[in-house]
Each structure stands twice: as C-alpha cells, then as structure tokens.
N, C-alpha and C. Protein backbone atom coordinates (compact mmCIF):
# COMPACT_ATOMS: atom_id res chain seq x y z
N UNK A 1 7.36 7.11 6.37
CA UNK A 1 7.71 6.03 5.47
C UNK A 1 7.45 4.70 6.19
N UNK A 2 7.16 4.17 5.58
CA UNK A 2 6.64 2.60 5.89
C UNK A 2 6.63 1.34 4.74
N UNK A 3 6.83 0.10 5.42
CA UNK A 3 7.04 -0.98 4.09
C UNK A 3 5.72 -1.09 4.08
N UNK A 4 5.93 -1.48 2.54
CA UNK A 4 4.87 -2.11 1.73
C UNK A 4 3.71 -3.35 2.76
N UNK A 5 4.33 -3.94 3.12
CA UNK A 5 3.81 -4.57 3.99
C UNK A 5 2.47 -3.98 5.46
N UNK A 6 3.09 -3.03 5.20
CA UNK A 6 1.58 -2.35 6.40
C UNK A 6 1.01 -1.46 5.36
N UNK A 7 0.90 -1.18 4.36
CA UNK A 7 0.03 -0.67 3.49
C UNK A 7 -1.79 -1.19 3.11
N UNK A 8 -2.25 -0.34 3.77
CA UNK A 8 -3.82 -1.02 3.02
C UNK A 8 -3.98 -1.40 2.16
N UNK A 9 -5.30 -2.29 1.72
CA UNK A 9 -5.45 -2.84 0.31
C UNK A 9 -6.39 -1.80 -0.42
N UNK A 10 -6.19 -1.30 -1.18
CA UNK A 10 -7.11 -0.60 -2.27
C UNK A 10 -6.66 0.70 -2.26
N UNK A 11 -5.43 1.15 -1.26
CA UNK A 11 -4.69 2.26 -1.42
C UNK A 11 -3.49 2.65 -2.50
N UNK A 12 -3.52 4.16 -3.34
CA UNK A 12 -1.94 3.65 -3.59
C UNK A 12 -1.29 4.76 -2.97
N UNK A 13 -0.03 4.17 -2.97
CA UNK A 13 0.85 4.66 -2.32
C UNK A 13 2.31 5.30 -3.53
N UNK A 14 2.72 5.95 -3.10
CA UNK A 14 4.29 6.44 -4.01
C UNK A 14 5.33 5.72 -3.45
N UNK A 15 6.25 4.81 -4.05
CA UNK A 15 7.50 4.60 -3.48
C UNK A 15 8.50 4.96 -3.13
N UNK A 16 8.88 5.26 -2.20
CA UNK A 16 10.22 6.27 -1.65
C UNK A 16 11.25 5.95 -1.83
N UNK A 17 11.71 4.74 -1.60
CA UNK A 17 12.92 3.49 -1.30
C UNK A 17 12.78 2.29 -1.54
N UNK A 18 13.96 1.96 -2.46
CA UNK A 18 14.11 -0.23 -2.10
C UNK A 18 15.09 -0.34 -1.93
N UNK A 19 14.88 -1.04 -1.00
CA UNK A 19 16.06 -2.10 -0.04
C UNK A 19 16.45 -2.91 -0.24
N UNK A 20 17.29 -3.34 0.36
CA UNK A 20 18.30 -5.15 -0.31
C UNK A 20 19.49 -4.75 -0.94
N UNK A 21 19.82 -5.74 -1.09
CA UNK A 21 21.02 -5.89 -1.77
C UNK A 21 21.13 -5.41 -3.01
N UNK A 22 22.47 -5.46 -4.11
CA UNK A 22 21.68 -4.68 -5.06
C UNK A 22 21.54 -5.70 -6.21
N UNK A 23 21.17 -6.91 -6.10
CA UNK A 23 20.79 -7.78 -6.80
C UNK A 23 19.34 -7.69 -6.52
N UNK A 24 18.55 -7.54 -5.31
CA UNK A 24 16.91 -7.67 -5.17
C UNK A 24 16.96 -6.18 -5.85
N UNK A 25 17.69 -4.92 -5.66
CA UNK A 25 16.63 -3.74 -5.62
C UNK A 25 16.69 -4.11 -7.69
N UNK A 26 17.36 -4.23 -8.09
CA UNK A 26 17.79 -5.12 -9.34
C UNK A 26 16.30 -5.40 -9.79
N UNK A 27 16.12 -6.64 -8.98
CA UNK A 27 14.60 -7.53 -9.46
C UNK A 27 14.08 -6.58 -9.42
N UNK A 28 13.67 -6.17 -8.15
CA UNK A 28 12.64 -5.43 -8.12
C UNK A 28 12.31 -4.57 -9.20
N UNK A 29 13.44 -3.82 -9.42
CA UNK A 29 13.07 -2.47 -10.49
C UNK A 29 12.91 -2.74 -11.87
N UNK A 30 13.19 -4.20 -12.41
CA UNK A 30 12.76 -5.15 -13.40
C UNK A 30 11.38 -5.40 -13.60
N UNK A 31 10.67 -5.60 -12.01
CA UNK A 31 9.77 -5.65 -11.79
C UNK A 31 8.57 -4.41 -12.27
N UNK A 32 9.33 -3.09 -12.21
CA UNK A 32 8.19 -1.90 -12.51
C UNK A 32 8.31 -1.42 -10.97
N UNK A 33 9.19 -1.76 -9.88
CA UNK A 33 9.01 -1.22 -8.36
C UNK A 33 10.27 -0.14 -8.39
N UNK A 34 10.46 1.24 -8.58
CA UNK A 34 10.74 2.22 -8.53
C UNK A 34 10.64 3.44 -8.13
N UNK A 35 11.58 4.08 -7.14
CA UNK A 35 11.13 5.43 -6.33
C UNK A 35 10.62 6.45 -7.15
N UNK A 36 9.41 7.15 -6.61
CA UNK A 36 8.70 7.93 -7.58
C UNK A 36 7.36 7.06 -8.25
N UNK A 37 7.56 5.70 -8.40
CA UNK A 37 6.44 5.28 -8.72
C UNK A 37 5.39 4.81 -7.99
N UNK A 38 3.85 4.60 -8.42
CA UNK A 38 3.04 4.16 -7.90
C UNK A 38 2.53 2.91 -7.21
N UNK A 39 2.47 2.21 -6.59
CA UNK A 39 1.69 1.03 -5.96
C UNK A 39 0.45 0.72 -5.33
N UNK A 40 -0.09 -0.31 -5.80
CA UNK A 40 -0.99 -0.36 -4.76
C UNK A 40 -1.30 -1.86 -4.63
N UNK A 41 -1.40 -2.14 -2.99
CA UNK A 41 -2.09 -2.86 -2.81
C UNK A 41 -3.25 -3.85 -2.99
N UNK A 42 -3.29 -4.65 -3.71
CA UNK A 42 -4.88 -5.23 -4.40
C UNK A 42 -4.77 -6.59 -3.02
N UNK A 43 -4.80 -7.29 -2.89
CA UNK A 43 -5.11 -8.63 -1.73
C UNK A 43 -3.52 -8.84 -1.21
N UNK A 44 -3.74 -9.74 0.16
CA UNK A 44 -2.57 -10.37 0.98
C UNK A 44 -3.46 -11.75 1.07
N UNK A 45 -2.87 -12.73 0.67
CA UNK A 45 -3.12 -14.21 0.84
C UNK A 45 -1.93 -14.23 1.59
N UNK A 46 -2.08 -15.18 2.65
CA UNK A 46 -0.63 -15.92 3.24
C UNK A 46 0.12 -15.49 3.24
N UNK A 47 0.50 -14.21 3.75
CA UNK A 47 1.24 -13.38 3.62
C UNK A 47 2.29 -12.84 3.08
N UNK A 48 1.50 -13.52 1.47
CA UNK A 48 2.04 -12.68 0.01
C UNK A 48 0.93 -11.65 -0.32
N UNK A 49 1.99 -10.93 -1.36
CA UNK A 49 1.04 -9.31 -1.37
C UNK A 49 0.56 -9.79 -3.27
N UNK A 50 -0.46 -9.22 -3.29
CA UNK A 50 -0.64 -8.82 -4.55
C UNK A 50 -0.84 -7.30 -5.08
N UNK A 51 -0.12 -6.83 -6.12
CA UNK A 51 -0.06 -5.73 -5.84
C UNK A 51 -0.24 -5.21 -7.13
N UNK A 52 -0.69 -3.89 -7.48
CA UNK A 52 -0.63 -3.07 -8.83
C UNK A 52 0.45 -2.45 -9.16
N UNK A 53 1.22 -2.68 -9.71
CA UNK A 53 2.45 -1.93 -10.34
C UNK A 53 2.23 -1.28 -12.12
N UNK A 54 2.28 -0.03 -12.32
CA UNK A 54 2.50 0.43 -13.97
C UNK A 54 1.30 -0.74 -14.31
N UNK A 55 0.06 -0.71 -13.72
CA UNK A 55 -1.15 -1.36 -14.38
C UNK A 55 -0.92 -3.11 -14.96
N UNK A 56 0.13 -3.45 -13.83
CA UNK A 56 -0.05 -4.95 -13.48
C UNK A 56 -0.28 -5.49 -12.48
N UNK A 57 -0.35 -6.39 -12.45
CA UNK A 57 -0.60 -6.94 -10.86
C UNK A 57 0.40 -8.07 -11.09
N UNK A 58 0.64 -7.93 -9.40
CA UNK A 58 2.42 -9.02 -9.70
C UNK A 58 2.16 -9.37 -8.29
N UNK A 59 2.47 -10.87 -7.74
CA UNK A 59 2.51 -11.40 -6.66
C UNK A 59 4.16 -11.05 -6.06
N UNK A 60 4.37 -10.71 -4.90
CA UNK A 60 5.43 -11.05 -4.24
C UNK A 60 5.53 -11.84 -2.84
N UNK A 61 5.83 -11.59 -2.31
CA UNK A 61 6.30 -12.49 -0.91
C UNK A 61 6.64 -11.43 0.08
N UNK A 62 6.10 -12.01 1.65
CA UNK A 62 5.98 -10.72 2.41
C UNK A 62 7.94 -10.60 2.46
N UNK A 63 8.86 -11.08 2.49
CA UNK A 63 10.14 -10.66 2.65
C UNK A 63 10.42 -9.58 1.25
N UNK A 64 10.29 -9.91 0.11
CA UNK A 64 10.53 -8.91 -0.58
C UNK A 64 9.78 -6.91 -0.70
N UNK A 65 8.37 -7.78 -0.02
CA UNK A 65 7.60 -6.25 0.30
C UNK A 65 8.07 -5.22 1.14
N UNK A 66 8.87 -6.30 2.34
CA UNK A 66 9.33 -5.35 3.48
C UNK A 66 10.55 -4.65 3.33
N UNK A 67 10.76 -4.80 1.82
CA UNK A 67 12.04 -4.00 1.34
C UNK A 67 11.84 -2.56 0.22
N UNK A 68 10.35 -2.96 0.32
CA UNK A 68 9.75 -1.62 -0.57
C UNK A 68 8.67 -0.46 0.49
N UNK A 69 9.82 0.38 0.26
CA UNK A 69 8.91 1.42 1.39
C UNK A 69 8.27 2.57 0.89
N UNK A 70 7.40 2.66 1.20
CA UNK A 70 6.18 3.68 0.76
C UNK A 70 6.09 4.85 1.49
C-alpha cells in the first residue's frame, strides 16, 4: 500500500484506504474517492495531482492525495 502520491501517471490503481479526519475522508468520498474504487493518475503540476475518478478528472492537492492510499 502506498499514497496516491507515489503512484504513476497513466496507471490505475484500486483504493484501499482514506485517511484524515472524518470530515476530509467525508470530502473525499463526495468526491467519488472510495475503498474498492478505481483511480488513476492523469498529470502532477506543482505538486497537485490530476486524477481519474468514476470517469472524471478532479484536481487535488498533494496533502489531500497523501491521504488516499492505493
């Protein structure tokens, strides 16, 4: 298991775990970021992620990635 954050780009990955408090794991899973579900990596600008979730793409921020582990 590993965060989102060291994940390649153009890989996907299954989510195992989210972390935080339970107001972020909250967002997050608002978001479409849920154990059992899919991700993937599409670009890192500035070390925000862009990412594929349920066939969106959603920007986050490297602190919230390192709470989604793959």
């Amino acid at each position: 298991m590993m965060p989102l954050t060291l994940a390649d780009s153009g890989e996907e990955h299954i989510i195992k775990r989210i972390g935080g408090s339970p107001k972020v794991k909250k967002h997050l899973e608002s978001l479409g970021f849920v154990p059992g579900g899919n991700v993937t990596v599409v670009n890192i600008l500035a070390g925000n992620l862009i990412v594929s979730v349920k066939g969106t793409r959603i920007a986050i921020d490297e602190n919230m990635a390192k709470k989604i582990m793959v």
